[in-house]
Protein backbone atom coordinates (compact mmCIF):
# COMPACT_ATOMS: atom_id res chain seq x y z
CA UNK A 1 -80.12 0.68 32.47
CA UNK A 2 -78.28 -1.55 29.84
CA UNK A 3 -78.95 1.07 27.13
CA UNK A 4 -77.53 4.33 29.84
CA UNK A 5 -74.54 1.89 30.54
CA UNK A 6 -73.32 1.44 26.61
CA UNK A 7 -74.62 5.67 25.61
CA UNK A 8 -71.62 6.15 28.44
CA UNK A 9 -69.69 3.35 27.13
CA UNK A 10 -70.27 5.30 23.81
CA UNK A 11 -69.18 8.63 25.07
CA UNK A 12 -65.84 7.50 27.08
CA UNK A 13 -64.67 5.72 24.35
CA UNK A 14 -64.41 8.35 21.92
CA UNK A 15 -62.87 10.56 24.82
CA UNK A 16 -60.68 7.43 25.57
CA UNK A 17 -59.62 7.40 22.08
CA UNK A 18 -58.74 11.40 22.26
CA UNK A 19 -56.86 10.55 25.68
CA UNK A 20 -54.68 7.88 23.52
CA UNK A 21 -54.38 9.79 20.64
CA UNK A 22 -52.85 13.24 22.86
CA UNK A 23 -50.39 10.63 24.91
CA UNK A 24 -48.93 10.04 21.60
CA UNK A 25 -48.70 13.61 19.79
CA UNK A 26 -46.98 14.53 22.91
CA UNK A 27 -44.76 12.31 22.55
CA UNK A 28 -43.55 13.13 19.58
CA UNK A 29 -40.19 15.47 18.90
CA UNK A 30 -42.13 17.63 15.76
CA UNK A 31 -44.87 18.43 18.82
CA UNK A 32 -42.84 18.99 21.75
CA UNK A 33 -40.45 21.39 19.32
CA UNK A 34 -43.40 23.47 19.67
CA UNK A 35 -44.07 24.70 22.82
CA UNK A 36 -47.31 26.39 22.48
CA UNK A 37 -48.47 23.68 20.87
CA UNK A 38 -46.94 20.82 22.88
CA UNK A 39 -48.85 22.80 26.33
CA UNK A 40 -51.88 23.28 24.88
CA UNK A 41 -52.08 19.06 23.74
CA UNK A 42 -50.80 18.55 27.43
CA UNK A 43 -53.76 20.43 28.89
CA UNK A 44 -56.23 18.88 26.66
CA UNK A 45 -54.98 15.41 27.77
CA UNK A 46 -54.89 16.96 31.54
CA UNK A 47 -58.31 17.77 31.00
CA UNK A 48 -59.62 14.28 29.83
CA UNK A 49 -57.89 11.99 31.51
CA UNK A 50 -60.54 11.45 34.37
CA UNK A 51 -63.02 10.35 31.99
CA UNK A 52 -60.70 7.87 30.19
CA UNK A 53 -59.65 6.45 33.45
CA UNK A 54 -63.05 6.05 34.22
CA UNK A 55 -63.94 4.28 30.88
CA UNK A 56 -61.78 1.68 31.52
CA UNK A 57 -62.96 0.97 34.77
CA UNK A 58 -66.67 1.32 33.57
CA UNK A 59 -65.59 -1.12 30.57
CA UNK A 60 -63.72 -3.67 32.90
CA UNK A 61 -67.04 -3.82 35.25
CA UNK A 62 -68.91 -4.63 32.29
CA UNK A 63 -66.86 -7.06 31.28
CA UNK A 64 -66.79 -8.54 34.55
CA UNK A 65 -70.46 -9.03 34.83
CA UNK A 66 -70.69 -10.59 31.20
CA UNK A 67 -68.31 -13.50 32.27
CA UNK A 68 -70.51 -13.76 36.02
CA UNK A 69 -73.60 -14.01 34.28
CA UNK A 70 -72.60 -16.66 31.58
CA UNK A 71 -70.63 -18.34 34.52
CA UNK A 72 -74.25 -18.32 36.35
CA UNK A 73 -75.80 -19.29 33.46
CA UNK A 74 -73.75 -22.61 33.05
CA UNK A 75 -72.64 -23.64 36.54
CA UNK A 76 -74.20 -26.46 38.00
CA UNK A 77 -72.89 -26.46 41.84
CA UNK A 78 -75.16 -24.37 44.12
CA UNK A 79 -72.61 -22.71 46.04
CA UNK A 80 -70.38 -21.22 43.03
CA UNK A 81 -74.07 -20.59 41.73
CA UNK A 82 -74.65 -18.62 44.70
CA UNK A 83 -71.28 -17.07 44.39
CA UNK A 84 -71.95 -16.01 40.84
CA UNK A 85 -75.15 -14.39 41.47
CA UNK A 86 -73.63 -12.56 44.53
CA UNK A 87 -71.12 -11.02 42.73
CA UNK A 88 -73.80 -9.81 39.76
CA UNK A 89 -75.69 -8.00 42.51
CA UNK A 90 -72.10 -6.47 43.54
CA UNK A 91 -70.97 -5.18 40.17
CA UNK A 92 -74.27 -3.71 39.05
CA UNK A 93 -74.16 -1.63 42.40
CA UNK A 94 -70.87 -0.60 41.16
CA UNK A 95 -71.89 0.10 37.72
CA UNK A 96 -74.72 2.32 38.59
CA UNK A 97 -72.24 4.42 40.96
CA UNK A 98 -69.47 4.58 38.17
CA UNK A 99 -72.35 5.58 36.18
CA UNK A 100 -73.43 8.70 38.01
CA UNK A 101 -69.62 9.27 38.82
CA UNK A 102 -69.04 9.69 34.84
CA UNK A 103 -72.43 11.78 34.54
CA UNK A 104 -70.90 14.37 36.72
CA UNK A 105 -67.69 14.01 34.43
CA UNK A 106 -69.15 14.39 31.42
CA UNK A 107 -70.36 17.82 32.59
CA UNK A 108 -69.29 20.65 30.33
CA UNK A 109 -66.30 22.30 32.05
CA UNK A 110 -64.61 25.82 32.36
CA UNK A 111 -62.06 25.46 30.77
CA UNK A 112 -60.45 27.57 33.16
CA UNK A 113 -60.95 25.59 36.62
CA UNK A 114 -57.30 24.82 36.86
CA UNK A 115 -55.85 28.26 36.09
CA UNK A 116 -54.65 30.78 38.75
CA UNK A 117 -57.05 33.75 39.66
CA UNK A 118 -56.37 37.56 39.23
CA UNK A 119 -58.97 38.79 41.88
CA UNK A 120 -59.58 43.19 41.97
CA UNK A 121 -61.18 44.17 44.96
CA UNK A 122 -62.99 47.78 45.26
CA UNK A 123 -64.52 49.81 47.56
CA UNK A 124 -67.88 51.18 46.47
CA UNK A 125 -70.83 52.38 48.12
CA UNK A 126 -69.79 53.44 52.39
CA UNK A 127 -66.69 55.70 51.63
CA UNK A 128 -63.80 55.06 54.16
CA UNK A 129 -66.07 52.36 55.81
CA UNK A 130 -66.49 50.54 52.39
CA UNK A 131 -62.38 50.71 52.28
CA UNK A 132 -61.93 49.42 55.48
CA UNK A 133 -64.00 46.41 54.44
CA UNK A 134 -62.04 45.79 51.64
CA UNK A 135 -58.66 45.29 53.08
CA UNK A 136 -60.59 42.89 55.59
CA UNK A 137 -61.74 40.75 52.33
CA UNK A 138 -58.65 40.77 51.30
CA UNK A 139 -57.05 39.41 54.39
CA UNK A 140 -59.93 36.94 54.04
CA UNK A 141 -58.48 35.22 50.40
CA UNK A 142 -54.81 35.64 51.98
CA UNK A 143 -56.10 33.40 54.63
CA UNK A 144 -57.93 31.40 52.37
CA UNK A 145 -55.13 30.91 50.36
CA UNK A 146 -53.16 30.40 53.04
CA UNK A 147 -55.03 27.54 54.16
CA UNK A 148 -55.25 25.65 50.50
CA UNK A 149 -50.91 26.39 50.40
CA UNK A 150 -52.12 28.85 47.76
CA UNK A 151 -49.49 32.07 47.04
CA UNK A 152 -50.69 35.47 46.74
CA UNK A 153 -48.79 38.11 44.64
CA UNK A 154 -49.96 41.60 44.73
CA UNK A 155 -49.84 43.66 41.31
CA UNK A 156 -51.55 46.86 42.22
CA UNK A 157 -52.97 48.76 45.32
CA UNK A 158 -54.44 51.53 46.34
CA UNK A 159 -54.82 52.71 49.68
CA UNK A 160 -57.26 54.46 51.91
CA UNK A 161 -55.70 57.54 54.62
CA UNK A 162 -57.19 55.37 57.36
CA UNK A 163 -55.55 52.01 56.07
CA UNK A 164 -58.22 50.77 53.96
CA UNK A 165 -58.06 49.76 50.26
CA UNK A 166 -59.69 51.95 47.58
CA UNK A 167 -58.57 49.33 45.40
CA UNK A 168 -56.25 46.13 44.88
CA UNK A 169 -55.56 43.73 42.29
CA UNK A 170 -53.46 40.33 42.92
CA UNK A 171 -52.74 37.14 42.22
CA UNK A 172 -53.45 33.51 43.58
CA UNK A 173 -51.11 31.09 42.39
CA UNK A 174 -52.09 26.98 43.20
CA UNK A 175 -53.53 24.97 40.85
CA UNK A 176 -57.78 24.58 41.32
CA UNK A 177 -57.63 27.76 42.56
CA UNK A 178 -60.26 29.11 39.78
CA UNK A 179 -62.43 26.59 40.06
CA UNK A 180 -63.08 27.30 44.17
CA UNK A 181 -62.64 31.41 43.75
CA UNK A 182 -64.68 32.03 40.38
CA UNK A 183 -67.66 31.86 42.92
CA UNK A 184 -66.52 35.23 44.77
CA UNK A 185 -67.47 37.50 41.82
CA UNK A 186 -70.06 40.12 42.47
CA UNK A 187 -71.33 42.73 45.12
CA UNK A 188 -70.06 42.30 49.11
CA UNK A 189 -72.25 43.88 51.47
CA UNK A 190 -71.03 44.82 55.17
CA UNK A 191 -73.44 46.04 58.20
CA UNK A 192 -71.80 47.31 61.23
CA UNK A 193 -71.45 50.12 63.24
CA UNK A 194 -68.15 52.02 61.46
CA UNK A 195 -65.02 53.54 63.54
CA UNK A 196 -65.97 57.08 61.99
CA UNK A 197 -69.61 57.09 63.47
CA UNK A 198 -70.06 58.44 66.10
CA UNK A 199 -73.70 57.58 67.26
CA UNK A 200 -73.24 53.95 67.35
CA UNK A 201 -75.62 53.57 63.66
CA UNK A 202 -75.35 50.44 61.40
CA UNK A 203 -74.38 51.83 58.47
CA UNK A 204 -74.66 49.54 55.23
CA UNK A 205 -71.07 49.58 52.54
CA UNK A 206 -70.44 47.64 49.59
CA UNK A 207 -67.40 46.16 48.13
CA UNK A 208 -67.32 44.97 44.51
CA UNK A 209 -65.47 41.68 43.55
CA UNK A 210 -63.94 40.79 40.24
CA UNK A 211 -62.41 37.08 39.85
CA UNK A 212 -60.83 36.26 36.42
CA UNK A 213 -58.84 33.67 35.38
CA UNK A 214 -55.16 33.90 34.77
CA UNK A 215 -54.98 33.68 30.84
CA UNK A 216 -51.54 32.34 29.60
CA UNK A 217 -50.16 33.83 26.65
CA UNK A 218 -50.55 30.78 24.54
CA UNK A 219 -54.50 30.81 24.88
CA UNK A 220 -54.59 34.45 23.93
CA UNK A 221 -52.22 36.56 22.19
CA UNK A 222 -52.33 40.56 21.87
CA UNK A 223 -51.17 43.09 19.22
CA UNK A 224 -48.38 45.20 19.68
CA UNK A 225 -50.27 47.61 17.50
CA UNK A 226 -53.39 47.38 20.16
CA UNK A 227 -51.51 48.42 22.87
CA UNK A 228 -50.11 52.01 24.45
CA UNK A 229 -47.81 51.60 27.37
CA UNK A 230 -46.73 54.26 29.71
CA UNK A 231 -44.58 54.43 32.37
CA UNK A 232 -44.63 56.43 35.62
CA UNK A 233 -43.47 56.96 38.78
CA UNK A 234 -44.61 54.11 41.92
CA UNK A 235 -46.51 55.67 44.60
CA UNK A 236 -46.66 53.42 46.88
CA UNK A 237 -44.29 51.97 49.68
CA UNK A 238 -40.29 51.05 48.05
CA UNK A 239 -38.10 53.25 49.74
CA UNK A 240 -36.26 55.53 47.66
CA UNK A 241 -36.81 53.80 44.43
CA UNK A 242 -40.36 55.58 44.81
CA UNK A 243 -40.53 58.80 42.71
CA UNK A 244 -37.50 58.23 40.82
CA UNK A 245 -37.78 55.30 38.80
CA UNK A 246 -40.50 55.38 36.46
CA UNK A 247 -41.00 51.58 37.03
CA UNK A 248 -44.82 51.63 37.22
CA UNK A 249 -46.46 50.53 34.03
CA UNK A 250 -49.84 51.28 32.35
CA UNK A 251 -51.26 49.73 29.04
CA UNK A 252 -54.08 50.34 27.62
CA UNK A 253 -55.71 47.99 25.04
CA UNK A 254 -56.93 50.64 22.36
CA UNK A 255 -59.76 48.63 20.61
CA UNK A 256 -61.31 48.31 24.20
CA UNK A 257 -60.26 51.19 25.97
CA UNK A 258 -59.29 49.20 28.88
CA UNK A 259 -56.31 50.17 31.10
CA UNK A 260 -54.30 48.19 33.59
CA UNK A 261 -51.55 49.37 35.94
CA UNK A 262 -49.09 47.43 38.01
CA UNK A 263 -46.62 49.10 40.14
CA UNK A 264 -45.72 46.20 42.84
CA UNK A 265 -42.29 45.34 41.62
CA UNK A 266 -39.43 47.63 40.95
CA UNK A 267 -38.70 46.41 37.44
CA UNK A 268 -39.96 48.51 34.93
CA UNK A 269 -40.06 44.69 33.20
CA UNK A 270 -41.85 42.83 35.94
CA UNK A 271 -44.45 45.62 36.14
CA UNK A 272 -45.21 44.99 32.13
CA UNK A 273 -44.89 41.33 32.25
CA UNK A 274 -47.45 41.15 35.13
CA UNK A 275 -49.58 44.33 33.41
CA UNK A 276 -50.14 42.28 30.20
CA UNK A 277 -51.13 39.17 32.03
CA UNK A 278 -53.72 40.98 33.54
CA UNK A 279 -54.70 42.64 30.35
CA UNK A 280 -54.87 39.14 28.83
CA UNK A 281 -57.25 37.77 31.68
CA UNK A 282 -59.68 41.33 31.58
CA UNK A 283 -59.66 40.98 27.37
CA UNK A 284 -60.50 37.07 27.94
CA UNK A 285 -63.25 38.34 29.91
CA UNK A 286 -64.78 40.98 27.99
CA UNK A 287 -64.62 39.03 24.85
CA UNK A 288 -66.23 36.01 27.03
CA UNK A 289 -68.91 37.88 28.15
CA UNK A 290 -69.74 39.40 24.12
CA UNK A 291 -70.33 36.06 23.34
CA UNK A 292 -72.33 35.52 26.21
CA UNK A 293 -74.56 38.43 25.87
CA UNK A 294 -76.88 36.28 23.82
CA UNK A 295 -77.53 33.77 26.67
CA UNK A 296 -78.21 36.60 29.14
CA UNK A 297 -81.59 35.26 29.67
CA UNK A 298 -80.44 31.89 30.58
CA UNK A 299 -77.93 32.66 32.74
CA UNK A 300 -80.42 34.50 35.02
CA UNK A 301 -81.38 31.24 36.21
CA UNK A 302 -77.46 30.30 37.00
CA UNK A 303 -75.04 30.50 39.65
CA UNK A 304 -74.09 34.14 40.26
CA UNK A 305 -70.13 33.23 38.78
CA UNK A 306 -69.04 36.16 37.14
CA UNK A 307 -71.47 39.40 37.67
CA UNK A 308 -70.02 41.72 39.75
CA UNK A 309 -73.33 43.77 40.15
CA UNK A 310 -75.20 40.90 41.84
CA UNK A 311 -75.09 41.02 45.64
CA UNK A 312 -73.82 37.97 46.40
CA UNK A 313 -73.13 38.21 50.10
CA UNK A 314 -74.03 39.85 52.94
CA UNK A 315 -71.69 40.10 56.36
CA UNK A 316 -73.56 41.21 59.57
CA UNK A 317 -71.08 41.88 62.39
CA UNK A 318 -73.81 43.09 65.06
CA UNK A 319 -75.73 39.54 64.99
CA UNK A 320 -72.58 37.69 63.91
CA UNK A 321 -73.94 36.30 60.56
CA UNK A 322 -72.78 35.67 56.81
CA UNK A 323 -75.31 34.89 54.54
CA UNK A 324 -75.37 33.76 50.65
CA UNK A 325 -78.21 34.87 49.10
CA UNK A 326 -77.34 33.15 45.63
CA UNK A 327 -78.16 29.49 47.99
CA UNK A 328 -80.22 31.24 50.83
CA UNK A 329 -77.20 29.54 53.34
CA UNK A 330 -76.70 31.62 56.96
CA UNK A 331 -73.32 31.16 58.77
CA UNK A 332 -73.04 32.63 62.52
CA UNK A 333 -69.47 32.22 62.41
CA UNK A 334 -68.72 35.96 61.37
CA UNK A 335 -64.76 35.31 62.82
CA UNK A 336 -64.19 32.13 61.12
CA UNK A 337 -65.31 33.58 57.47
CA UNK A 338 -63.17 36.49 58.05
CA UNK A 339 -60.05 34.14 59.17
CA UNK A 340 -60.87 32.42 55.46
CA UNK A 341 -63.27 29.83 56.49
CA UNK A 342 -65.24 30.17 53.32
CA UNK A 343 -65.92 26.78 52.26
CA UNK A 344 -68.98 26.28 53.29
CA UNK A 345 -70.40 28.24 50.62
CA UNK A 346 -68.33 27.16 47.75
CA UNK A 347 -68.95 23.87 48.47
CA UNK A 348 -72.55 24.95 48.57
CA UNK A 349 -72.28 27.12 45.18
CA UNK A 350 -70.84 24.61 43.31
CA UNK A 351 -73.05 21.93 44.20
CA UNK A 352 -75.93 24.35 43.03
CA UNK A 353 -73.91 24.90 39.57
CA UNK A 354 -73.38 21.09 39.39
CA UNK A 355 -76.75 20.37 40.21
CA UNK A 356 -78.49 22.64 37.45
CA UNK A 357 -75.74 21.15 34.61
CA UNK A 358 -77.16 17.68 35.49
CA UNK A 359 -80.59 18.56 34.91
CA UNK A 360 -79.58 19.78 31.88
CA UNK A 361 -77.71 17.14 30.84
């Protein structure tokens, strides 16, 4: 155990030395001059600074112990003896805990866990059923959100002529809110009996899920030359701005063909400024998922985080039952999953993903 405790000691204390050597740079004028630079030192530190803190309590434990066991060692009243060796007991129970606590965060991290979350849902296989699911899902994350004192910001929508949602792209703002959503990714499946049949037959729709991470501009920056943007006319609701203003915006990133509109806001400038950060969270994770490619095997074995083709959940309204198939876990509280009760399986996912890092470790 002596030889774990100082490998951790090891590890913290070069972290610990990182931590004290970012509280500086940001300190200093030259640094915080530069903005991008000055955030990007801050969010390292952010990052870190659980494992220093925990270094120094690991290190004071240790510490601690040393001067029990030479006080044991030396003392010659039975009592204080007692008292010594009572308090070694103690503080190796402690040490072992802080121990595994530190294991856990020395896990490698995403780097995006604290960012917001650009979430698209779409309707896919079920038609006009498979859209009326989809605006239920999405009243699920409002009411998740809701719950966590999360904001949601819609950037783009479009609806189905029964009040569904073809498709709908927006934003959760709160900070974490990656880290608990990035689990959502992938293929929703509904069975239920729909309002357009007529026989009373389960039918079986599917709703894709795309989560991303909210990239800021100073983690990834895009070329003017890469870019086409064109404007057009809103279609959705606005009053009589709609039609008139070509405030809508679409870009399209030419090396990768891929095109993002936003039409939510009225300004032609809000539409762009929200357009591109969704452009810079879809390039983040197309790029991402290149260098991934090579790993494809391994990530087989891993939490479903990110592949929107993996059915990942199924909701059963006529025996009142959500299940996970990624962690085989069954809840019969249909209602409360819907009202944004979904905790029980990202608590459950991301114990799986934690799990599976520590046997790797």
């Amino acid at each position: 155990m002596e030889e774990l405790q100082n490998e951790i000691l090891e590890k913290t204390g070069k972290i610990k030395e990182r931590f004290d050597e970012l509280t500086n740079l940001i300190s200093d004028p030259q640094i915080i001059a530069d903005n991008k630079q000055w955030k990007k030192l801050v969010k390292e530190r952010s990052s870190i600074e659980d494992v220093a803190e925990a270094h120094d309590k690991l290190l004071k434990m240790v510490n601690d112990i040393k001067s029990c066991k030479e006080g044991y060692a030396t003392e010659k009243d039975a009592a204080l003896k007692q008292m010594f060796y009572d308090e070694i007991g103690s503080l190796e129970k402690q040490i072992d805990d802080e121990i595994e606590e530190i294991k856990i965060l020395l896990l490698p991290k995403d780097v995006n866990d604290d960012n917001n979350v650009i979430i698209e849902i779409r309707q896919a296989a079920g038609g006009e059923e498979a859209g009326l699911f989809a605006s239920e899902l999405y009243r699920m994350y409002c009411m998740y959100a809701e719950n966590k004192h999360w904001k949601i910001e819609v950037m783009d929508i479009n609806q189905t002529e029964l009040g569904g949602i073809k498709e709908i792209t927006f934003l959760v703002k709160g900070k974490g809110a990656y880290s608990r959503l990035k689990y959502e990714s992938g293929v929703h499946r509904v069975q239920r009996v729909p309002q357009t049949e007529s026989g009373g037959r389960i039918h079986t729709s599917t709703v894709t899920v795309a989560v991303l991470p909210e990239i800021e501009e100073v983690e990834f920056e895009i070329e003017d030359k890469d870019i086409k943007i064109d404007t057009y006319h809103s279609s959705g609701a606005g009053g009589q701005n709609v039609n008139k203003t070509e405030s809508a915006i679409r870009i399209t990133h030419l090396p990768t063909g891929i095109v993002v509109n936003c039409q939510d806001e009225r300004s032609q400038l809000k539409n762009k400024e929200r357009a591109m950060s969704i452009l810079r969270s879809k390039l983040y994770d197309y790029y991402q998922g290149q260098i991934e490619s090579e790993y494809k095997e391994n990530r087989k074995n891993q939490v479903g985080t990110g592949d929107r083709s993996e059915r990942v959940r199924t909701y059963n309204y006529p025996q009142g039952r959500v299940t996970d198939h990624r962690v085989n876990l069954t809840s019969y509280d249909l209602t409360g999953v819907l009202n944004g009760d979904i905790d029980e399986f990202i608590d459950a996912l991301a114990m799986k993903d934690r799990a599976e890092k520590l046997a790797n470790l």
